[in-house]
PDB file of N, CA and C in Angstrom:
ATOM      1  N   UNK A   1     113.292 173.970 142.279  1.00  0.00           N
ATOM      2  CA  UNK A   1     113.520 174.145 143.697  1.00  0.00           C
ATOM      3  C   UNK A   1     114.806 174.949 143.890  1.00  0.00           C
ATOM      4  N   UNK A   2     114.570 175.867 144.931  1.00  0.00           N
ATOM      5  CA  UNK A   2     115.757 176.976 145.075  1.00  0.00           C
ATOM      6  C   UNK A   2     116.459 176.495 146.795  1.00  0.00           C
ATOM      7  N   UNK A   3     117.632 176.663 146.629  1.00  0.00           N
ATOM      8  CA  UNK A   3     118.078 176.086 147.888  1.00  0.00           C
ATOM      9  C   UNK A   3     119.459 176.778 148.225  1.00  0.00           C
ATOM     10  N   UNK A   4     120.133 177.485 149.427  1.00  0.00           N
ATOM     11  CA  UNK A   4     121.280 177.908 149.404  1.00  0.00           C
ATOM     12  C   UNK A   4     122.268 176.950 150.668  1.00  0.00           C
ATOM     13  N   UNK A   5     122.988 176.604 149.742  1.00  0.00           N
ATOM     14  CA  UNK A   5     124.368 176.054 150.408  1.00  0.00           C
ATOM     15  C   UNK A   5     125.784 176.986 150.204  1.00  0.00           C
ATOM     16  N   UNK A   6     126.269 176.503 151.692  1.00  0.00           N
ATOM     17  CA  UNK A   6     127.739 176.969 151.598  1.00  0.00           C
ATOM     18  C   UNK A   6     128.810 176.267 150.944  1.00  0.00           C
ATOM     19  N   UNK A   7     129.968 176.900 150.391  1.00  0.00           N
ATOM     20  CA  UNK A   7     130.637 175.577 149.531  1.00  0.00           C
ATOM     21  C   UNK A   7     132.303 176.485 149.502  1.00  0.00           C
ATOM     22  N   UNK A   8     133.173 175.908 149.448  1.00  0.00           N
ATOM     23  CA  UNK A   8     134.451 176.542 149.645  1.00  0.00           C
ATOM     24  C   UNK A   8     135.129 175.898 148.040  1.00  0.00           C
ATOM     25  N   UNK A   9     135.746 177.126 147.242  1.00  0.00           N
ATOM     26  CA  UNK A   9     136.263 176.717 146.164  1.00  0.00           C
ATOM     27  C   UNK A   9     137.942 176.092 146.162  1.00  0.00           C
ATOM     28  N   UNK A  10     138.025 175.105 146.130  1.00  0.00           N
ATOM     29  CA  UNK A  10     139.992 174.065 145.830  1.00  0.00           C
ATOM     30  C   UNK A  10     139.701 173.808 144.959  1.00  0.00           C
ATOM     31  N   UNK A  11     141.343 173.833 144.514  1.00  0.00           N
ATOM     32  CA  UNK A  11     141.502 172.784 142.958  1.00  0.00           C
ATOM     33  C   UNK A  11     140.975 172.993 141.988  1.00  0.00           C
ATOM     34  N   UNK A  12     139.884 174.193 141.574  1.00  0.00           N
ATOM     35  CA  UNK A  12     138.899 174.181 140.681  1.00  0.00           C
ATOM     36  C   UNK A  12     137.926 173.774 140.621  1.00  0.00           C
ATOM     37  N   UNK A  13     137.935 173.270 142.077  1.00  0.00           N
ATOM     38  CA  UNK A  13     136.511 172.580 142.300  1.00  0.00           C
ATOM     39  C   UNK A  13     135.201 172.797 143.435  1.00  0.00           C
ATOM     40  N   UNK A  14     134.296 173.542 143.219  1.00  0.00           N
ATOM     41  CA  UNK A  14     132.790 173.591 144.275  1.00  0.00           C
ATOM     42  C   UNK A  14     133.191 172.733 145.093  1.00  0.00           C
ATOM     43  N   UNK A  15     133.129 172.728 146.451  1.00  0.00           N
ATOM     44  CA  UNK A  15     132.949 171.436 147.467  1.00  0.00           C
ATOM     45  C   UNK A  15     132.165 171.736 148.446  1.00  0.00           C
ATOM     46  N   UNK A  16     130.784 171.207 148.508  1.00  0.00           N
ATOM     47  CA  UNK A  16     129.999 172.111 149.795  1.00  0.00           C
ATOM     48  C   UNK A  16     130.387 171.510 151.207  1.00  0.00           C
ATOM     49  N   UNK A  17     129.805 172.347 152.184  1.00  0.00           N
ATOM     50  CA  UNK A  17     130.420 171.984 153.155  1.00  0.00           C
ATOM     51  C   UNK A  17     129.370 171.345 154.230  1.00  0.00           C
ATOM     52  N   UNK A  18     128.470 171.089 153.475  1.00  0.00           N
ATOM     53  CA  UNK A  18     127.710 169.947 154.279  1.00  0.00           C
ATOM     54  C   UNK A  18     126.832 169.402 152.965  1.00  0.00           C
ATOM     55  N   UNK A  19     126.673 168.051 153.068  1.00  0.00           N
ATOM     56  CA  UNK A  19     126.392 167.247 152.715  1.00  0.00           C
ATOM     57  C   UNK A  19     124.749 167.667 151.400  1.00  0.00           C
ATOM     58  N   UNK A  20     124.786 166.792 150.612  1.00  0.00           N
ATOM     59  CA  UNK A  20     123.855 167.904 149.373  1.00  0.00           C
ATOM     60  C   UNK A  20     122.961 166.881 148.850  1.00  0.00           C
ATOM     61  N   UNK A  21     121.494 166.877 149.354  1.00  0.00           N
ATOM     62  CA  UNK A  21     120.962 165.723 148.816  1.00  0.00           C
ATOM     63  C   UNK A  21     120.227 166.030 147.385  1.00  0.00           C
ATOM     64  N   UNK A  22     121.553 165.734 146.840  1.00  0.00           N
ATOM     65  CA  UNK A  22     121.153 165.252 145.093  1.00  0.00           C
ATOM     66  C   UNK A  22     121.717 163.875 144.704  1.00  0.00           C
ATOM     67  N   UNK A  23     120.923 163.514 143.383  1.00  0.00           N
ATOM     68  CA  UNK A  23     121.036 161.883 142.918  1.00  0.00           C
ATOM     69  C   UNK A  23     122.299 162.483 142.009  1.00  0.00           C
ATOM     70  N   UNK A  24     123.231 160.887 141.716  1.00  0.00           N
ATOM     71  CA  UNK A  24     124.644 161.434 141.498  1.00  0.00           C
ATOM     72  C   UNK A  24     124.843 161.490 139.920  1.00  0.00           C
ATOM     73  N   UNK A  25     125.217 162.918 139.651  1.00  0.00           N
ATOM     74  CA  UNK A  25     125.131 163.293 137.988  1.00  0.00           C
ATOM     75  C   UNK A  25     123.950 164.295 137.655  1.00  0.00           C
ATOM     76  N   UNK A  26     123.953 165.114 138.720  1.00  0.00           N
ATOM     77  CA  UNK A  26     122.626 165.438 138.752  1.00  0.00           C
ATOM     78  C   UNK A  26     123.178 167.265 138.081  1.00  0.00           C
ATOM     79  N   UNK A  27     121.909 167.418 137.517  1.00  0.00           N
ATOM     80  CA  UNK A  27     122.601 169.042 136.746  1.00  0.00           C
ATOM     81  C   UNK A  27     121.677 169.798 137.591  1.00  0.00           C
ATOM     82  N   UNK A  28     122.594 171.121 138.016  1.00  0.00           N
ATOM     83  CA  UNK A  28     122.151 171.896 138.866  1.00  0.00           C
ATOM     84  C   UNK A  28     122.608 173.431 137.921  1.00  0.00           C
ATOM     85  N   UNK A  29     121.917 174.724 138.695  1.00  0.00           N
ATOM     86  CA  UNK A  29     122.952 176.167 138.071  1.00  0.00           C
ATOM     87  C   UNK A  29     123.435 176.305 139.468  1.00  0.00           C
ATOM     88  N   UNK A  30     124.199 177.398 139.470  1.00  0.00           N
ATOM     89  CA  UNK A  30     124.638 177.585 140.619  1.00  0.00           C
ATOM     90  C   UNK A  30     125.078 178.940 140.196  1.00  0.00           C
ATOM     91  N   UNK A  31     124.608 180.170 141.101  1.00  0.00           N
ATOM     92  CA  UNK A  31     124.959 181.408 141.197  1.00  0.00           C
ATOM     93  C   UNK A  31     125.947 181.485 142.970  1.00  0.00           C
ATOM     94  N   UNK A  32     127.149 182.509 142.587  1.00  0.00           N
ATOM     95  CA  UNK A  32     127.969 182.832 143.300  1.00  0.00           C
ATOM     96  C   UNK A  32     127.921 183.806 143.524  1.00  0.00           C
ATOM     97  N   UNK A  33     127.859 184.031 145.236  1.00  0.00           N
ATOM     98  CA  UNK A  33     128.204 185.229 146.071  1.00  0.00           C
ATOM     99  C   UNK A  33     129.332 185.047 146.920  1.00  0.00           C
ATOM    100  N   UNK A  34     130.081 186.016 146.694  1.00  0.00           N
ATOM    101  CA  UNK A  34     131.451 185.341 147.501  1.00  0.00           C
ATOM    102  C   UNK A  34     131.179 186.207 149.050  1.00  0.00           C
ATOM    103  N   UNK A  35     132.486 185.753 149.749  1.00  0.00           N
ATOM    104  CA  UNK A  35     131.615 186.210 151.508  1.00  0.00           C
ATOM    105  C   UNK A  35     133.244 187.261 151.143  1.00  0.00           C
ATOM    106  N   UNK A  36     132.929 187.910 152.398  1.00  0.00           N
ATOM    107  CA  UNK A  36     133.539 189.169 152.882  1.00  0.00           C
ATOM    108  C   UNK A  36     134.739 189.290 152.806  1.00  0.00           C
ATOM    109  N   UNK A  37     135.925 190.367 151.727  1.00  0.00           N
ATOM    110  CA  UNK A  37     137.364 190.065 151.485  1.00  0.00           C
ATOM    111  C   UNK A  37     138.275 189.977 153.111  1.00  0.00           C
ATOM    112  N   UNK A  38     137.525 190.480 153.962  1.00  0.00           N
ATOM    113  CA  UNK A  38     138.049 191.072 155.206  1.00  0.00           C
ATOM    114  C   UNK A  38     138.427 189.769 156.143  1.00  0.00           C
ATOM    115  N   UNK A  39     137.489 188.499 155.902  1.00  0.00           N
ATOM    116  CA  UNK A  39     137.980 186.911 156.630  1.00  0.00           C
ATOM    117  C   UNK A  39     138.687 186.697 156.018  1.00  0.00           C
ATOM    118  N   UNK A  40     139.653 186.167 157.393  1.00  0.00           N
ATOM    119  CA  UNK A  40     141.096 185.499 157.223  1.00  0.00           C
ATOM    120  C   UNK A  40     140.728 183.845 156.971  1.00  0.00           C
ATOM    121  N   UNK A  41     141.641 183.042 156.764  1.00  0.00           N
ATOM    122  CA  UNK A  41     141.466 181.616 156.346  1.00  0.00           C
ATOM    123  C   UNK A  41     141.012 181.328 157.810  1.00  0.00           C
ATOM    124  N   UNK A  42     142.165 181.925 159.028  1.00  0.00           N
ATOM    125  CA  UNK A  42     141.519 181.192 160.244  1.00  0.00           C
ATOM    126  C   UNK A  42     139.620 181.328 160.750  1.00  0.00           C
ATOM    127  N   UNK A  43     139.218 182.556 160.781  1.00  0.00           N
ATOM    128  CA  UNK A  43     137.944 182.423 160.630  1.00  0.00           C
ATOM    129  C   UNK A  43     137.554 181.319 160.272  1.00  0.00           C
ATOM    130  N   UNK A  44     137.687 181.232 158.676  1.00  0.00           N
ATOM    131  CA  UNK A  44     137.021 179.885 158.260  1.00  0.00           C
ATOM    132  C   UNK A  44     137.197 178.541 159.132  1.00  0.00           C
ATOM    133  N   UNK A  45     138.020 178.421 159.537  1.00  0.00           N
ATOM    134  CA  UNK A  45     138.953 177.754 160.321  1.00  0.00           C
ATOM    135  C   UNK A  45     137.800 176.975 161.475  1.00  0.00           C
ATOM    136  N   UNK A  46     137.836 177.958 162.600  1.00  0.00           N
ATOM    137  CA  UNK A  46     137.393 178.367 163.308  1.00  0.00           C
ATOM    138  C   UNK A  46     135.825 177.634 163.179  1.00  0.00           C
ATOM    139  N   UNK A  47     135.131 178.301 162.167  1.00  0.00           N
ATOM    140  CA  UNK A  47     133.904 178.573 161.893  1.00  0.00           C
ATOM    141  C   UNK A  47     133.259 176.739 161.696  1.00  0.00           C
ATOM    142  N   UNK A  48     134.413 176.041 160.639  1.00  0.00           N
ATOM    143  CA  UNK A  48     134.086 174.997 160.325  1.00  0.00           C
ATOM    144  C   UNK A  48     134.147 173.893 161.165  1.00  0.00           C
ATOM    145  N   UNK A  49     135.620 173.897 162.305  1.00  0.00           N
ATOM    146  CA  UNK A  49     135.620 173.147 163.569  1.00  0.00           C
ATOM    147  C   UNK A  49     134.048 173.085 164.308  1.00  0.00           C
ATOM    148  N   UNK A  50     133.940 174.074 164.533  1.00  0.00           N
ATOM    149  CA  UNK A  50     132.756 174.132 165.799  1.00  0.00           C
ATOM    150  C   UNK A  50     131.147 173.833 164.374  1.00  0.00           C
ATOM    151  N   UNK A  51     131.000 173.269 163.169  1.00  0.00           N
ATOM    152  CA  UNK A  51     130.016 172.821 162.642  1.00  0.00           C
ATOM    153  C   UNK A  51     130.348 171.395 163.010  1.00  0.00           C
ATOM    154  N   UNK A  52     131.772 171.169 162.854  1.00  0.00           N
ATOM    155  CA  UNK A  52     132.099 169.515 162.525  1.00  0.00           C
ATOM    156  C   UNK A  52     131.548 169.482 164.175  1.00  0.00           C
ATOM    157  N   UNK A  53     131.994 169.989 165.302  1.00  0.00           N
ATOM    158  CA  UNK A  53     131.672 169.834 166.961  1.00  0.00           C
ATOM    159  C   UNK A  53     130.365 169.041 166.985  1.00  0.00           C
ATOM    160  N   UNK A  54     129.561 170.648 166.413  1.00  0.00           N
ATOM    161  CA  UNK A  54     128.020 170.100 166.451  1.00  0.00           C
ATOM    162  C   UNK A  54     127.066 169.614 166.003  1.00  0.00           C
ATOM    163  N   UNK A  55     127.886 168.712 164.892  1.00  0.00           N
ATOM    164  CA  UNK A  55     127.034 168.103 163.488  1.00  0.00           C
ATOM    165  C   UNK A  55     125.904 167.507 164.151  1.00  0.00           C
ATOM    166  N   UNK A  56     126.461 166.528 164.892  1.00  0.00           N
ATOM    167  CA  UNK A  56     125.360 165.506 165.310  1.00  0.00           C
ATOM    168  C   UNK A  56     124.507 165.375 166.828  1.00  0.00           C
ATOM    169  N   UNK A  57     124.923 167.103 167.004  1.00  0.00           N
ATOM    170  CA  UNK A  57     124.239 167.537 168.686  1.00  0.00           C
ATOM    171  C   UNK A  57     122.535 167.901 168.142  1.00  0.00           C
ATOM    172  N   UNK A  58     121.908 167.379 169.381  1.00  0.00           N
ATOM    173  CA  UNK A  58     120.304 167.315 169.069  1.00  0.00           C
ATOM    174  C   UNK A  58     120.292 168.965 169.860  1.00  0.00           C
ATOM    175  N   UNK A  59     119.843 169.814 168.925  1.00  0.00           N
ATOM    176  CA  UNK A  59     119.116 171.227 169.475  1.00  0.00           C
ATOM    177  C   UNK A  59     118.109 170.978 170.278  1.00  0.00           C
ATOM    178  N   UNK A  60     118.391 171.780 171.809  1.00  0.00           N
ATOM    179  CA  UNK A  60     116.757 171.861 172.831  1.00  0.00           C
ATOM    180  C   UNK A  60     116.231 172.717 172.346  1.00  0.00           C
ATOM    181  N   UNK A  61     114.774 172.402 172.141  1.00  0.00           N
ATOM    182  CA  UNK A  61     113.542 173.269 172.142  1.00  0.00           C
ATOM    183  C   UNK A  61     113.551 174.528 172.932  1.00  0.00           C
ATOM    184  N   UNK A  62     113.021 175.589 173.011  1.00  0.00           N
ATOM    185  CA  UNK A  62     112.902 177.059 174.033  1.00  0.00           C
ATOM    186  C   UNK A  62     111.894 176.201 175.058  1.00  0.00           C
ATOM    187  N   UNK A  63     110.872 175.254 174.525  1.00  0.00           N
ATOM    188  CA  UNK A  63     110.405 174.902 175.818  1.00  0.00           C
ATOM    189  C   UNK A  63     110.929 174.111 176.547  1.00  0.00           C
ATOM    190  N   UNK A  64     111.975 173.048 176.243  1.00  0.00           N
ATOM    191  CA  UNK A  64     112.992 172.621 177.253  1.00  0.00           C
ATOM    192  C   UNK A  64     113.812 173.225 177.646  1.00  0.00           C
ATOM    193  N   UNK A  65     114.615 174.435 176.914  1.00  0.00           N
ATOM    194  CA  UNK A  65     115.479 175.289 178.182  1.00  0.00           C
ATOM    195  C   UNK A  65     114.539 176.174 179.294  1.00  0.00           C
ATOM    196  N   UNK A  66     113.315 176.357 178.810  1.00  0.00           N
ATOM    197  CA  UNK A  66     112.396 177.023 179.786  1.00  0.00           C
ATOM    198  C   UNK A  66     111.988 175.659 181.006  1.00  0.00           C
ATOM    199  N   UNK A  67     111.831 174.764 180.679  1.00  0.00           N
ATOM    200  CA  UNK A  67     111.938 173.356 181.681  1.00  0.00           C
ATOM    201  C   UNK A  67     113.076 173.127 182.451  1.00  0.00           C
ATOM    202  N   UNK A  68     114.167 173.322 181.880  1.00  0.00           N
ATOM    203  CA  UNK A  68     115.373 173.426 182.637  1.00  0.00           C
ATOM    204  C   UNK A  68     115.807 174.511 183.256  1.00  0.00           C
ATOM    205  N   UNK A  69     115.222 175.584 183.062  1.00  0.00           N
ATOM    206  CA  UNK A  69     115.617 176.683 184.053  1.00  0.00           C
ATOM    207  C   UNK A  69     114.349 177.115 184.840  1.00  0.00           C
ATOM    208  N   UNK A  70     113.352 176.441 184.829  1.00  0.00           N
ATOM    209  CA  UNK A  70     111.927 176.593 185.432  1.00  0.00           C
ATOM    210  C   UNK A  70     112.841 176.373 187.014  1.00  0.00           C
ATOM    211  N   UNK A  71     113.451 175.486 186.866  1.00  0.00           N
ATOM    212  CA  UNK A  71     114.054 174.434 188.437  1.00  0.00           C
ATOM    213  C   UNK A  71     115.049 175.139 189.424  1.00  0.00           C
ATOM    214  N   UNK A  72     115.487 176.656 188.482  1.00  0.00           N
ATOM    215  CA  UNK A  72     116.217 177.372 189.388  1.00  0.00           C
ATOM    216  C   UNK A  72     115.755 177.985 190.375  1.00  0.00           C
ATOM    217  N   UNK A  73     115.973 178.147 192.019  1.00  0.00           N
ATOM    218  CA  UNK A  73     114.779 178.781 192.799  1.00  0.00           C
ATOM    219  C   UNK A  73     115.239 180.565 192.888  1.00  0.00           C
ATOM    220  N   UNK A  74     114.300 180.952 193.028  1.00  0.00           N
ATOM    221  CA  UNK A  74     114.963 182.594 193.110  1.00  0.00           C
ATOM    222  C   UNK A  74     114.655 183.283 191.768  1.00  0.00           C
ATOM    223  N   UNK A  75     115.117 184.546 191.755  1.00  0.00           N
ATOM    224  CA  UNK A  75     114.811 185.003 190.831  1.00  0.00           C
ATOM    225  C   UNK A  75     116.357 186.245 190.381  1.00  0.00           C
ATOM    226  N   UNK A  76     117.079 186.188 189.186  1.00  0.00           N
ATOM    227  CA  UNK A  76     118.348 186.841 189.074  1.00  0.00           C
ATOM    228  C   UNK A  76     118.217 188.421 189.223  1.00  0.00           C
ATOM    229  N   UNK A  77     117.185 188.932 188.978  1.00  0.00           N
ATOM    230  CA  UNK A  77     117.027 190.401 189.544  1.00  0.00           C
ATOM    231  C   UNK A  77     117.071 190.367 190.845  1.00  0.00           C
ATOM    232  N   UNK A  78     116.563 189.685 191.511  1.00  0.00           N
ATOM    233  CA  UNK A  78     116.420 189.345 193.291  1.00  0.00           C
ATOM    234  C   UNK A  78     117.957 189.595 193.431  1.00  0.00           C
ATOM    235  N   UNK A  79     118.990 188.389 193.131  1.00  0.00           N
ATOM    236  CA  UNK A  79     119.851 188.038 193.191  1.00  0.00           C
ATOM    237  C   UNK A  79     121.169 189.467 192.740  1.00  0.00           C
ATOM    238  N   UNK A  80     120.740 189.803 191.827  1.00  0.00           N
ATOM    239  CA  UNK A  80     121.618 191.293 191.395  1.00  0.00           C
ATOM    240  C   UNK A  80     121.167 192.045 192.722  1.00  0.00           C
ATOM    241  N   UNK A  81     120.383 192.637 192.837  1.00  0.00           N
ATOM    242  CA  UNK A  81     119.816 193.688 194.067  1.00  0.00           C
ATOM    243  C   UNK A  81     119.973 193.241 195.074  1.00  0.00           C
ATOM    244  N   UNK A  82     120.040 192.155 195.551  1.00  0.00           N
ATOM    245  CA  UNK A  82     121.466 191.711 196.807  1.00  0.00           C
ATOM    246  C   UNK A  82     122.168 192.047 197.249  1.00  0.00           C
ATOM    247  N   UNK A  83     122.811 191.865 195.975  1.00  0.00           N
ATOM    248  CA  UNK A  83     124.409 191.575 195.591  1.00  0.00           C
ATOM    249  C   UNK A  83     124.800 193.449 195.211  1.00  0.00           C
ATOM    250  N   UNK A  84     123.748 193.956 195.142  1.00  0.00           N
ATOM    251  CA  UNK A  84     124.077 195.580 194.635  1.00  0.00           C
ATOM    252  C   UNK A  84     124.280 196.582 195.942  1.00  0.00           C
ATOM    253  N   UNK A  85     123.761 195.905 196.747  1.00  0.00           N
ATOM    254  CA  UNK A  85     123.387 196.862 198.053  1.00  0.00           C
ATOM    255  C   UNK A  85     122.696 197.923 198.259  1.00  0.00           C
ATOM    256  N   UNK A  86     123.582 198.935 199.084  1.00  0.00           N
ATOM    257  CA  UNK A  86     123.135 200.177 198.526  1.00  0.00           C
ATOM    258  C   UNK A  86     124.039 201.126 197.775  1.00  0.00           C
ATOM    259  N   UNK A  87     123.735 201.241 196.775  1.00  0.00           N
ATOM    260  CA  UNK A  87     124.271 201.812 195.847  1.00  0.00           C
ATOM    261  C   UNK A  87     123.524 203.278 195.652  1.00  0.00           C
TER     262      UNK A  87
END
């Protein structure tokens, strides 16, 4: 089974950055691609806050944001060409 995780190298040591369901002692290979020399640490920074944010947020479906915006009345082209006059 082939599987790609993200993993940040300390200490000499792989540490992925979300959680890795293997049994413990378990032998794996592992090929390395490193990411882009051009990110700064804050990026990473950045990047990893807002995973920890949304670890445990339930994703809406496209058909519930289409349910939730079904309820808006009007229509935003209407609403631009309003608002545009005459131009």
């Amino acid at each position: 089974m082939f599987r790609q995780i993200e993993a940040i190298y300390e200490g000499g040591v792989l540490r992925p950055l979300r959680p890795v369901d293997l049994p413990e002692s378990a032998r794996v290979a592992v090929t390395i691609a490193t990411s882009d020399k051009g990110r700064s640490t804050r990026d990473w920074e950045i990047v990893e806050t807002a995973r920890a944010e949304t670890a445990g947020l339930e994703i809406p479906s496209i058909q519930d944001i289409r349910s939730a915006l079904s309820v808006i009345p009007g229509s935003l082209s209407a609403d631009l060409i309003a608002d545009r006059g005459d131009y």
